[in-house]
Protein backbone atom coordinates (compact mmCIF):
# COMPACT_ATOMS: atom_id res chain seq x y z
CA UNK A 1 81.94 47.32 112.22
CA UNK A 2 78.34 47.34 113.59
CA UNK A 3 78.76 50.72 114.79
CA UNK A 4 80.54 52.61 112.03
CA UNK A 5 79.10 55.98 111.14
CA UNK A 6 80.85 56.06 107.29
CA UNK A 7 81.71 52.32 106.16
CA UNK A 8 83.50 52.25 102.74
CA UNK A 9 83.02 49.24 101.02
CA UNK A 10 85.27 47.93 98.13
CA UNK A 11 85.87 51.38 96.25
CA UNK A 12 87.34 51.45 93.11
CA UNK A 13 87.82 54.02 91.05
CA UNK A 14 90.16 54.62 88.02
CA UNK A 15 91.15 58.19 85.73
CA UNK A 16 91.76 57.43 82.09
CA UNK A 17 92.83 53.92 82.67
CA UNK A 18 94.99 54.45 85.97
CA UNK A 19 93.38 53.09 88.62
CA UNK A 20 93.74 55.52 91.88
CA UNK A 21 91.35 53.20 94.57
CA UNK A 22 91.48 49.45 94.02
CA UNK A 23 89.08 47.83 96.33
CA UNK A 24 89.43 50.16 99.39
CA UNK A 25 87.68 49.40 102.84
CA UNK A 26 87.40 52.13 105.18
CA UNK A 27 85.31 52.25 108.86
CA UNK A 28 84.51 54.68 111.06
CA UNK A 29 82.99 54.67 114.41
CA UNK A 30 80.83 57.39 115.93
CA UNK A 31 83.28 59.78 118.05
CA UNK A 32 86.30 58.33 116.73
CA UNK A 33 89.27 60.12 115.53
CA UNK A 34 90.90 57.57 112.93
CA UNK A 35 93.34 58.65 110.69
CA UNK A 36 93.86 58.49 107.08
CA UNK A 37 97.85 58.17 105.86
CA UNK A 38 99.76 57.35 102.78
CA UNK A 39 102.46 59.09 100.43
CA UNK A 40 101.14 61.42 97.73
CA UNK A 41 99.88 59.28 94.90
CA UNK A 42 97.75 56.58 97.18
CA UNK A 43 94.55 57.55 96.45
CA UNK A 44 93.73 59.47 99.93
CA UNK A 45 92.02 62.49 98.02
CA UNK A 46 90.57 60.79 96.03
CA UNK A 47 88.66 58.28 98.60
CA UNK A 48 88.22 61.75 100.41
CA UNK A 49 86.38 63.15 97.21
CA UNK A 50 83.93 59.88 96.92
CA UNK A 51 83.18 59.87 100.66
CA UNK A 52 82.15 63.70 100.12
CA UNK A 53 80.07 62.91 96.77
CA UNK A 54 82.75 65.11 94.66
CA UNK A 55 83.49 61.76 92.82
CA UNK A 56 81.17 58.51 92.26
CA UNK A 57 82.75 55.19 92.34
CA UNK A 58 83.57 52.89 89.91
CA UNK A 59 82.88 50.10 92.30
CA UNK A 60 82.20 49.30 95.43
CA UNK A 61 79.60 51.43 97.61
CA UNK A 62 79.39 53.90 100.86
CA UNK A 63 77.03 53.36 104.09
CA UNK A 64 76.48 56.14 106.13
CA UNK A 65 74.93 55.44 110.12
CA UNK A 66 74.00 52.01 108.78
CA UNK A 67 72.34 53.34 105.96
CA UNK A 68 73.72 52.02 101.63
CA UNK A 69 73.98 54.98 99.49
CA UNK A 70 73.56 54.54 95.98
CA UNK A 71 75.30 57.74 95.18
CA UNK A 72 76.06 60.45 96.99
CA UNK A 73 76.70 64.35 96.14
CA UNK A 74 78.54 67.40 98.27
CA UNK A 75 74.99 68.51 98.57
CA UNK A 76 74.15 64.81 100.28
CA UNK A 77 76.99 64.46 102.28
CA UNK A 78 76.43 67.89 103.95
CA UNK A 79 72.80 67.26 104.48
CA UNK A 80 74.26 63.79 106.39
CA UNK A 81 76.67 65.48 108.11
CA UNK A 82 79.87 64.77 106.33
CA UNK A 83 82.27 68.00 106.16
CA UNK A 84 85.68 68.46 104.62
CA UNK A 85 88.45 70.77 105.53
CA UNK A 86 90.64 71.22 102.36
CA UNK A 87 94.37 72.52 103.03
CA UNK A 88 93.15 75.72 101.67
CA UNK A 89 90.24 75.45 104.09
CA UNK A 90 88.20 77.44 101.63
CA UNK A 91 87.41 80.32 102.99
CA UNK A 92 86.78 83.86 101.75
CA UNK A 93 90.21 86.41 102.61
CA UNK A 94 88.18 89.70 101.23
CA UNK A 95 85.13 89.15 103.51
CA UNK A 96 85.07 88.76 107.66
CA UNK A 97 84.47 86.32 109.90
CA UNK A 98 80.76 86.56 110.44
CA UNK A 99 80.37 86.87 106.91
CA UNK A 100 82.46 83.50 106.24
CA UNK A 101 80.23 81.87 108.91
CA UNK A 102 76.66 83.41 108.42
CA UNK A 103 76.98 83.36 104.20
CA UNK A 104 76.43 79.54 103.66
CA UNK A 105 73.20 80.06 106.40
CA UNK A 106 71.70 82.79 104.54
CA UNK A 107 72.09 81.48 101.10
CA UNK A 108 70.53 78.03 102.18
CA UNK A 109 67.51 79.75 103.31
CA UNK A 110 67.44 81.49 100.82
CA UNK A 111 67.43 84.95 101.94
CA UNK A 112 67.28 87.90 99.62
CA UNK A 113 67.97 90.76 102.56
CA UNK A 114 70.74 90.85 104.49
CA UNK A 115 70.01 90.89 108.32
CA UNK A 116 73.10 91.68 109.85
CA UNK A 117 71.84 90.98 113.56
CA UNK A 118 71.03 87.48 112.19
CA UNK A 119 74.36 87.03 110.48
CA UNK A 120 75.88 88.38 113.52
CA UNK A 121 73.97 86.29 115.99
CA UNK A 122 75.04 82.92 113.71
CA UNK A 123 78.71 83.46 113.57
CA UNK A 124 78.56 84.39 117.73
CA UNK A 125 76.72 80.45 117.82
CA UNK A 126 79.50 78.98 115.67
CA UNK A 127 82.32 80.03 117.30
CA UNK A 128 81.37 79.41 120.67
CA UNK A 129 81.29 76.28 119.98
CA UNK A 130 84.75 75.33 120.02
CA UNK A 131 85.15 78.39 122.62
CA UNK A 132 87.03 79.90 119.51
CA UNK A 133 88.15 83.61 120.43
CA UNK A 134 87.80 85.65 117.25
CA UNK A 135 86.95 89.27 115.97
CA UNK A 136 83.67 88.73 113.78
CA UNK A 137 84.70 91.74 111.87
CA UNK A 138 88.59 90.89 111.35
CA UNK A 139 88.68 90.18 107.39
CA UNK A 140 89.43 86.54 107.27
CA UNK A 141 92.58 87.64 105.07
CA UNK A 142 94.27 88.89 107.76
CA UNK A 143 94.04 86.15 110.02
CA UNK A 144 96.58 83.58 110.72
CA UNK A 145 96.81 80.18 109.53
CA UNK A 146 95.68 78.39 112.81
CA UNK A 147 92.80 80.80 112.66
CA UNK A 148 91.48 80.54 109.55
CA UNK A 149 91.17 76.53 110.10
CA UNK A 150 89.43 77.33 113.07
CA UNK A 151 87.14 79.92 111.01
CA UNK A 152 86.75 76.53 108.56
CA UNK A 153 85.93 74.00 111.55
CA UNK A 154 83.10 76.07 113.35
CA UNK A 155 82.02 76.45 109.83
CA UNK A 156 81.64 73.00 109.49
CA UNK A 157 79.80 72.54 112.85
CA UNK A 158 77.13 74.90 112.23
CA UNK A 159 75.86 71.92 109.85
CA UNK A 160 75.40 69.36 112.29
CA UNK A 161 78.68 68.13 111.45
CA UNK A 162 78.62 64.10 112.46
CA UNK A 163 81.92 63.31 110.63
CA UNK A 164 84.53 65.74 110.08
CA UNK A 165 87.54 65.37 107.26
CA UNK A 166 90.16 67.21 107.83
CA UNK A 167 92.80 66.99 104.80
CA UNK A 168 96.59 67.78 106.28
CA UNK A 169 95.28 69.91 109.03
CA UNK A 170 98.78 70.96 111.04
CA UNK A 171 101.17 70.98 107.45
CA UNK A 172 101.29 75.15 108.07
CA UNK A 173 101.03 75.19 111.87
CA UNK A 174 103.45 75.37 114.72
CA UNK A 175 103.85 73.11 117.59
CA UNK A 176 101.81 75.42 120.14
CA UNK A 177 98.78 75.61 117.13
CA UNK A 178 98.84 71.88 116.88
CA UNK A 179 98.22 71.45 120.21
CA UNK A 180 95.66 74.21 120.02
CA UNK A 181 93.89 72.72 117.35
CA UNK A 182 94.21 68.81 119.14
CA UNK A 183 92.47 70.52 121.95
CA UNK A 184 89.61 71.28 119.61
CA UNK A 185 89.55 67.51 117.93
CA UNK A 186 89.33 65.94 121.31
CA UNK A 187 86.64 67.79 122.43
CA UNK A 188 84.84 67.21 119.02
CA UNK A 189 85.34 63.57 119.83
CA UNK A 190 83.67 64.16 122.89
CA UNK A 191 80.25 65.79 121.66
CA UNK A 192 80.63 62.41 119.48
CA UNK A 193 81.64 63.77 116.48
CA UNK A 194 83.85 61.44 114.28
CA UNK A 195 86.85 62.62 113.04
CA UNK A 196 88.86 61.49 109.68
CA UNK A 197 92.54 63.01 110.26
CA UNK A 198 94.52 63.08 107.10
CA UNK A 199 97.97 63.16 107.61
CA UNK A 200 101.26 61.63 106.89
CA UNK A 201 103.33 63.22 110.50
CA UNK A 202 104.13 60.00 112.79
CA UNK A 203 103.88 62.07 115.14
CA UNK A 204 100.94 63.53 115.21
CA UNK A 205 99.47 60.48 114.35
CA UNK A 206 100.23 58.74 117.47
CA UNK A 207 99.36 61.70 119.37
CA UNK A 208 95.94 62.46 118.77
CA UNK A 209 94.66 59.53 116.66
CA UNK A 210 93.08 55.87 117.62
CA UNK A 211 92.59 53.55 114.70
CA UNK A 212 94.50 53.80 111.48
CA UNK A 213 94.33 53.11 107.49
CA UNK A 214 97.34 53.46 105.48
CA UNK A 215 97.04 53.25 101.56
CA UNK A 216 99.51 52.73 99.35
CA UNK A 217 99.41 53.03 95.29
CA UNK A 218 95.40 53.11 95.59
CA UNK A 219 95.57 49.79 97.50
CA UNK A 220 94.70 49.44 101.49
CA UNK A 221 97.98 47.94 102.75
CA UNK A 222 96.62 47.77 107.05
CA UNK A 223 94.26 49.33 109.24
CA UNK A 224 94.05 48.57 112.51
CA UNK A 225 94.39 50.40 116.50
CA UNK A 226 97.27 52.74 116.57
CA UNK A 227 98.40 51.49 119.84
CA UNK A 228 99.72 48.27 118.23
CA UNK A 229 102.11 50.42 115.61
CA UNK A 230 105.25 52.11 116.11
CA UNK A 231 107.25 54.72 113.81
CA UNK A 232 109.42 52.42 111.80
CA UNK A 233 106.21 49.89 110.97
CA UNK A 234 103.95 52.74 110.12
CA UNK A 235 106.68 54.31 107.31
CA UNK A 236 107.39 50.74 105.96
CA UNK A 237 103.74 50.35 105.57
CA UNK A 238 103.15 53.83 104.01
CA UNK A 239 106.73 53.71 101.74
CA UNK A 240 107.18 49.96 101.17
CA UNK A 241 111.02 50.43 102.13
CA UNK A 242 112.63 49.83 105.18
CA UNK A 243 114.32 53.13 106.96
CA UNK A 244 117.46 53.85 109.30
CA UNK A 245 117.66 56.90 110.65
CA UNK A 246 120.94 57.47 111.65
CA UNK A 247 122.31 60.86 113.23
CA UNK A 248 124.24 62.91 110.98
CA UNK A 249 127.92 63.82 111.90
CA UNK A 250 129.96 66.35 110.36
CA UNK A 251 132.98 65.16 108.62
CA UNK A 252 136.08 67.32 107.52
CA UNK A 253 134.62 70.37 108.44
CA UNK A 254 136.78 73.39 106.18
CA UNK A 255 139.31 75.66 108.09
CA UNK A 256 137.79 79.37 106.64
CA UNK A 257 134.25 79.48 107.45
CA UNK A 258 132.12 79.73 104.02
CA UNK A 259 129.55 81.77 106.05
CA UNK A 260 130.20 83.95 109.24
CA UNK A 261 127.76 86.34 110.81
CA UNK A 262 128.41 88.80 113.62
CA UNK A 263 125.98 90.30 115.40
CA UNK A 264 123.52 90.31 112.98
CA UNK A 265 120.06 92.51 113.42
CA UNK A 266 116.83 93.70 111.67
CA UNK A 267 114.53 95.81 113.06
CA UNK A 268 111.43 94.43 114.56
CA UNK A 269 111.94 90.57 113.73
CA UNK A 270 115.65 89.69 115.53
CA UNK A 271 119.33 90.92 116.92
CA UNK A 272 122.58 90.12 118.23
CA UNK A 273 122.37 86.82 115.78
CA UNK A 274 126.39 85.47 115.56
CA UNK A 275 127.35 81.93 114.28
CA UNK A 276 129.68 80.19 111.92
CA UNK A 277 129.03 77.86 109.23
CA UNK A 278 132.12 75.67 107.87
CA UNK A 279 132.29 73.76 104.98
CA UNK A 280 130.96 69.87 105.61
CA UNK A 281 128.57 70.84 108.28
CA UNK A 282 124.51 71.48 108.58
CA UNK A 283 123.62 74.07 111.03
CA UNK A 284 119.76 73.87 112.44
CA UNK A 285 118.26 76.77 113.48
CA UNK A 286 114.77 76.63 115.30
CA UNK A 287 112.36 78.33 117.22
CA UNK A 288 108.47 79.32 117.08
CA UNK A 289 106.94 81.30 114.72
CA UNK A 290 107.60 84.34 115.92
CA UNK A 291 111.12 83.42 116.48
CA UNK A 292 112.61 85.51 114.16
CA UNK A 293 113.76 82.32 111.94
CA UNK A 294 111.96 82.70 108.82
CA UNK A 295 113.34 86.54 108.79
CA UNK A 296 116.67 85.78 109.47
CA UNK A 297 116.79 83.42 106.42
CA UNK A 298 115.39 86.51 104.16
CA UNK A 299 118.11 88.23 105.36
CA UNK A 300 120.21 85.96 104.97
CA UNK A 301 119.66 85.50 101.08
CA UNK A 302 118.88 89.50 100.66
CA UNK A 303 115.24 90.04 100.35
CA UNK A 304 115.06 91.45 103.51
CA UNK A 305 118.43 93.47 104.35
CA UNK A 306 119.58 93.24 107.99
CA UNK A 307 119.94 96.96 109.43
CA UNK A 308 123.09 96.07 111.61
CA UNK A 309 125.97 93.67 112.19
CA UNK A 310 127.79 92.07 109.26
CA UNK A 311 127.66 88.68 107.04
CA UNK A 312 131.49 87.54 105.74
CA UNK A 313 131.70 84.68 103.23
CA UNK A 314 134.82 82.76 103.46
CA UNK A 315 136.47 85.46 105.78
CA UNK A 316 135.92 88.53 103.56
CA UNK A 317 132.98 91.08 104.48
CA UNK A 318 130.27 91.00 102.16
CA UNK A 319 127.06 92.85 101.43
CA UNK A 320 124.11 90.63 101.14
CA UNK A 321 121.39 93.06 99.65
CA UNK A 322 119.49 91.42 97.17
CA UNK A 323 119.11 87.99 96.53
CA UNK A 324 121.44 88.22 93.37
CA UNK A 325 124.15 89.76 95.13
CA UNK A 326 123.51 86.57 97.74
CA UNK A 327 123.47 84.04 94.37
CA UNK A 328 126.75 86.08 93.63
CA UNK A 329 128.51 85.08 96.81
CA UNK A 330 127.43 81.68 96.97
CA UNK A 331 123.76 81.43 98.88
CA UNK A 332 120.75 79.68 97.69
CA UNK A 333 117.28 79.58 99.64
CA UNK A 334 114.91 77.20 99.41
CA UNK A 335 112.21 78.86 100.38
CA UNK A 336 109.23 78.36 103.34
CA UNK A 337 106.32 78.09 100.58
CA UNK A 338 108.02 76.46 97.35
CA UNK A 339 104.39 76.87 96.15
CA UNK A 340 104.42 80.89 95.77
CA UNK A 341 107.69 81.50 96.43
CA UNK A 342 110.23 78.75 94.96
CA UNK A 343 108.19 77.64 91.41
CA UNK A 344 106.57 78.84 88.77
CA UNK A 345 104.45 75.92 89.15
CA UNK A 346 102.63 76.54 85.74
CA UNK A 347 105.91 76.27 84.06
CA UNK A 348 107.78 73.19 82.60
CA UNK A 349 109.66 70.66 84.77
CA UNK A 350 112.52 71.94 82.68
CA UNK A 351 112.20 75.58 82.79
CA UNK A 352 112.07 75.73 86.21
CA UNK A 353 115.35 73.27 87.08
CA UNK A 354 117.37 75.73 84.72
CA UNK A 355 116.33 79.14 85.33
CA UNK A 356 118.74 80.05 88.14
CA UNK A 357 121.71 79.14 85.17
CA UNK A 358 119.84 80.47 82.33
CA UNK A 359 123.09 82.93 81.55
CA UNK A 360 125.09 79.83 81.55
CA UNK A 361 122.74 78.34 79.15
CA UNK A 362 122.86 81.31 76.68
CA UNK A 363 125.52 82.22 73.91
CA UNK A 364 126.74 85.36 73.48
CA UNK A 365 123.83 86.51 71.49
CA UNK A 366 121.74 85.50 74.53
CA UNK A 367 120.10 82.49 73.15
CA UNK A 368 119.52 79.18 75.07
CA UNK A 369 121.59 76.48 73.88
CA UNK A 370 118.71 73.19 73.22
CA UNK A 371 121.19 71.10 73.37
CA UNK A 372 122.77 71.65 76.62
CA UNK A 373 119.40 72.44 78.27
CA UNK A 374 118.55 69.34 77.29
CA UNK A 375 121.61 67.82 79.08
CA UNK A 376 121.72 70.06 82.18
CA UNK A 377 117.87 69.32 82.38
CA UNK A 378 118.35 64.98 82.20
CA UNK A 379 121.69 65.40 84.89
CA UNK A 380 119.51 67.21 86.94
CA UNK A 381 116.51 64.70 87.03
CA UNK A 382 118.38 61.70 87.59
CA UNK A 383 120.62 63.34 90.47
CA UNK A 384 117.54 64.41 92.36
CA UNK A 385 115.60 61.10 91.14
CA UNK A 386 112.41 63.61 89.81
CA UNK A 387 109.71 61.69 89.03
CA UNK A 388 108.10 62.45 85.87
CA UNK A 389 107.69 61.04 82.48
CA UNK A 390 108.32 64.17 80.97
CA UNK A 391 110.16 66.56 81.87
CA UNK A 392 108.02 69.83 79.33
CA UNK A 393 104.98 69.01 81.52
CA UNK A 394 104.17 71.67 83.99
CA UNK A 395 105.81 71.73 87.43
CA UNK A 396 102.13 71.65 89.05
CA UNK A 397 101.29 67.90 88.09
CA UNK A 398 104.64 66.83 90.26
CA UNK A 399 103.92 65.55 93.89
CA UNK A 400 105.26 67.47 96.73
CA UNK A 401 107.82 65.53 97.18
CA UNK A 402 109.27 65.82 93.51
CA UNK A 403 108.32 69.50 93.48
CA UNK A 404 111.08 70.02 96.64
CA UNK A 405 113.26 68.38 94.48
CA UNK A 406 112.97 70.56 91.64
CA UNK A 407 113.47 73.47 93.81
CA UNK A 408 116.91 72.04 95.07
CA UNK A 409 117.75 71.19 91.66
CA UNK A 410 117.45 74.58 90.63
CA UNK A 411 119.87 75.77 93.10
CA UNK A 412 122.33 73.36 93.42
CA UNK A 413 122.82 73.63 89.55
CA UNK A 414 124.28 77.21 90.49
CA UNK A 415 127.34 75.24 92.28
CA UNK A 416 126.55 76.94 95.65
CA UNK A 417 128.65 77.60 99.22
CA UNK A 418 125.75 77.75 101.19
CA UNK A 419 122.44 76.52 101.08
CA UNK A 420 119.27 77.58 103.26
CA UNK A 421 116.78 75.88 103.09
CA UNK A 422 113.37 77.41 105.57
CA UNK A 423 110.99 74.19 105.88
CA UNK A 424 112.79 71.96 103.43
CA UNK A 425 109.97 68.94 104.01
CA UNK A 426 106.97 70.98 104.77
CA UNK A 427 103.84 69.26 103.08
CA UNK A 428 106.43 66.18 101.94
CA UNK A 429 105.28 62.38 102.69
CA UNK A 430 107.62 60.38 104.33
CA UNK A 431 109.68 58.56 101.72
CA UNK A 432 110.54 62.05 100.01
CA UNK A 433 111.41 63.52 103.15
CA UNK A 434 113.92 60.88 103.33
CA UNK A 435 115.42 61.13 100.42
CA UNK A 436 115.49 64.56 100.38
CA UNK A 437 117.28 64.37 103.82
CA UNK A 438 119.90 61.95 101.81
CA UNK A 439 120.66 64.22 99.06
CA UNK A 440 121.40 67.32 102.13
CA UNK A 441 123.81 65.30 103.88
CA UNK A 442 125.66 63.86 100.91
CA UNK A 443 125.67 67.63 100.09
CA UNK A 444 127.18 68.51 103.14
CA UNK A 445 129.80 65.53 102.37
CA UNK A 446 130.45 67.37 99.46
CA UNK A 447 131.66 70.29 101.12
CA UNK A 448 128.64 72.38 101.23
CA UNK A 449 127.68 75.07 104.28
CA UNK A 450 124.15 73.71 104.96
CA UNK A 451 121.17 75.85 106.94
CA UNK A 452 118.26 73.76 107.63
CA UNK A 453 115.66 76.41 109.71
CA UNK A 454 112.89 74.02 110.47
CA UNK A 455 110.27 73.88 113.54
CA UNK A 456 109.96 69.54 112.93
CA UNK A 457 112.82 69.00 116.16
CA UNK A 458 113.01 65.42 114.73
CA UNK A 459 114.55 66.52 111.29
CA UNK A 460 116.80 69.25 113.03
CA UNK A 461 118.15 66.67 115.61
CA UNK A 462 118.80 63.81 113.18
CA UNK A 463 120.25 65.96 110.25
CA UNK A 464 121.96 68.46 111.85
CA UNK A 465 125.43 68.62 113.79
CA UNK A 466 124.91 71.92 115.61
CA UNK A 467 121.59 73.32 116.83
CA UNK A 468 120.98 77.22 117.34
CA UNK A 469 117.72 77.82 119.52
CA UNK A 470 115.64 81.56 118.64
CA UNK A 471 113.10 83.14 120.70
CA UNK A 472 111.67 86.52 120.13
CA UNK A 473 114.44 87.46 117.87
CA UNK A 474 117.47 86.35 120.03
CA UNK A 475 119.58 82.95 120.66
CA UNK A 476 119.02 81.47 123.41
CA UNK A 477 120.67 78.50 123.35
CA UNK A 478 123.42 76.82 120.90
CA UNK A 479 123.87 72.95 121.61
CA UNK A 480 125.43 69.84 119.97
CA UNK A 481 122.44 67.69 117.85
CA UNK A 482 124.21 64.54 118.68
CA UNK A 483 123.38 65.38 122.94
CA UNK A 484 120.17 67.39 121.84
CA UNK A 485 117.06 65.74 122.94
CA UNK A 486 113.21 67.30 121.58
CA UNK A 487 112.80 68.18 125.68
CA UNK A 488 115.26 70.24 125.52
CA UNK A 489 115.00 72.05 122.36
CA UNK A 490 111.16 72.43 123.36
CA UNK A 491 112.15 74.28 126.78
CA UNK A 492 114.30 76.46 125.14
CA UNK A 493 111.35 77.84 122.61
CA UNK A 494 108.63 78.05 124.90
């Protein structure tokens, strides 16, 4: 392209023999919002990290507005205009807005007094930029997740920003801060800033998006307009395997129900929450963020204790106080951040599949049997199809995909009832989302009481049989998935 701003030309790149980029082509035109897809493991961060200078290629070369760079840095790629917004947008929680916006400013020029008129003055140019409504004192800790990447994008304007990366922007955002933050992208596009959206949500992808490049095992499999692709040809390209996506239906649904709760309340996040869950079926339970959804799930498992109403399993009332007294009945959660909440992600593959059964695993003198850890630990990777070639290396080296996997390993090891599951394919490429769908509906098959609490309509509509609708703490609508449509879900929410 005559006209690209960034034109990536034949990168290669390999770690200790493995080769992550193997003659990758990428162009981007000025004002163009192009996105970047692939499953975890196709070399997208790592083509991110050369085109930002954090990595020099083994081969090939980058051209920036016509111009061939021998090598770039992060300090180069600034000065040109090239910005990156990381996942963890890299920000700073303990200090406040201004401060986040003004620091890089002042240390560039480097100042040795703080003026805070100047600083001030800065972070009021920055966010009006993007129109972004702030407090400039608000510690950027307390802000929410949509803010914070707005925080990182006026950031990245204050730089002259010419092409912007932004690296899984929506993974942690709900429907009304996508659209928020599209808003923003479009009117980037319009002040002719390119954009680079990496993502792997079809969705979103046709949404807001206008050319395309998919990788796949460090290899560029198609790029082209994404006018000319639809759903099923962009997850063949990006997997390699050809999906159906049926609709679930529930199949000899138990007489008792393994989970029944009556008006169910806690204080300041939702009330009057009834349903039933039988044996055989998945119940999908959505709403916005402030729904009350991710609470009721804590309550549901015991961290959070509801303050009225009542929770029977299999017809008999129970007490659900603590998430071991929820183990005890039969409940496992799979929680909204498997990161902080669901791993101990510096720990083994192994030690974290087994540790809800660790009593199991012991003897009477409380000593872990090798062998049958051993056992439990090889049953479990094959059922859930972990990928790793060793199962003692920490859980942090697995994908996202694999990590999920873990988690549900972990659980289902325990021989469950019922199984929650808040966000089960948050931050999970497509093919792992799939199979992780799989494994809860062969579950269900099984004769297990499945929860899936999920804002993604798509997954709730095609995996579950009975949709429950929240908003501001209440139901407001129960319907049947099978007659459901993403319309109507969506006017129910808002």
């Amino acid at each position: 392209m005559a006209d690209s701003i960034l034109r990536a030309v034949d990168i290669q790149k390999s770690f200790a023999g493995v080769h992550a980029l193997k003659g990758v082509t990428l162009d981007i035109a000025p004002g163009e919002i192009h996105c970047l897809a692939g499953e975890n493991g196709s070399g997208k961060s790592t083509l991110i990290k050369i085109i930002s200078g954090v990595y020099q290629p083994d081969g090939g070369h980058i051209a920036f507005n016509g111009t061939k760079l021998s090598r770039i840095t992060p300090i180069d790629a600034i000065l040109l205009g090239i910005q990156v917004i990381y996942q963890d947008f890299s920000v700073f929680p303990n200090l406040t807005v201004m401060e986040n916006l003004a620091l890089n400013s002042e240390l560039s020029d480097k100042r040795k007094i703080v003026n805070w008129q100047r600083m001030r003055k800065i972070a009021e140019e920055a966010v009006a930029k993007i129109n972004f409504q702030v407090d400039l004192d608000a510690l950027v800790g307390t802000l929410t997740v949509a803010q914070k990447q707005m925080v990182a994008i006026c950031r990245a304007l204050m730089f002259n920003a010419r092409l912007i990366i932004m690296d899984e922007p929506t993974t942690a955002l709900t429907r009304k801060e996508v659209d928020a933050l599209f808003k923003v992208i479009l009117r980037l596009k319009a002040q002719g800033i390119s954009i680079l959206f990496v993502s792997h949500k079809l969705n979103e992808v046709f949404e807001i998006s206008e050319r395309f490049t998919i990788l796949r095992n460090g290899e560029l499999v198609i790029t082209g307009n994404t006018r000319d692709l639809n759903s099923s040809r962009f997850s063949y390209y990006m997997t390699g395997r050809e999906f159906t996506d049926g609709q679930f239906t529930a199949e000899n649904l138990g007489g008792t129900p393994l989970l029944e709760v009556k008006n169910l309340g806690l204080s300041g996040a939702f009330e009057g929450i009834s349903f039933v869950l039988r044996g055989g079926e998945i119940l999908g339970i959505t709403g916005l963020l402030d729904s009350g959804r991710s609470e009721l799930a804590l309550a549901l498992f015991g961290i959070r204790e509801a303050d009225s109403g009542e929770i029977l399993i299999k017809g008999k009332g129970a007490r659900i106080n603590t998430p071991q007294a929820a183990i005890e009945q039969g409940i496992g959660l799979v929680p909204e951040d498997r990161l902080s909440e669901g791993l101990f992600l510096p720990r083994s593959i192994s030690d974290n599949l087994i540790i809800a059964e660790i009593d199991r695993l012991a003897n009477r003198f409380k000593v872990l049997d090798k062998k049958e850890r051993a056992r439990e630990v090889d049953r479990l990777i094959a059922e859930f199809a972990i990928a790793t070639p060793n199962p003692l290396n920490a859980c942090q080296t697995l994908s996202g995909g694999n990590q999920q996997r873990v988690v549900l390993g972990k659980w289902l090891a325990c021989n469950l009832d019922v199984l929650v599951l808040n966000g089960p394919t948050v931050g999970v490429d497509i093919g792992s989302k799939h199979d992780i769908h799989g494994i809860l509906q062969n579950l269900a098959r099984q004769g297990m009481g499945i929860i899936i609490i999920s804002d993604d309509l798509p997954e709730v509509i095609r995996n579950c049989s009975r949709v429950i609708v929240l908003k501001s703490g209440r139901i407001v609508e129960e319907m049947d998935a099978a007659e459901a449509t993403e319309q109507a879900i969506l006017s129910r929410m808002m």
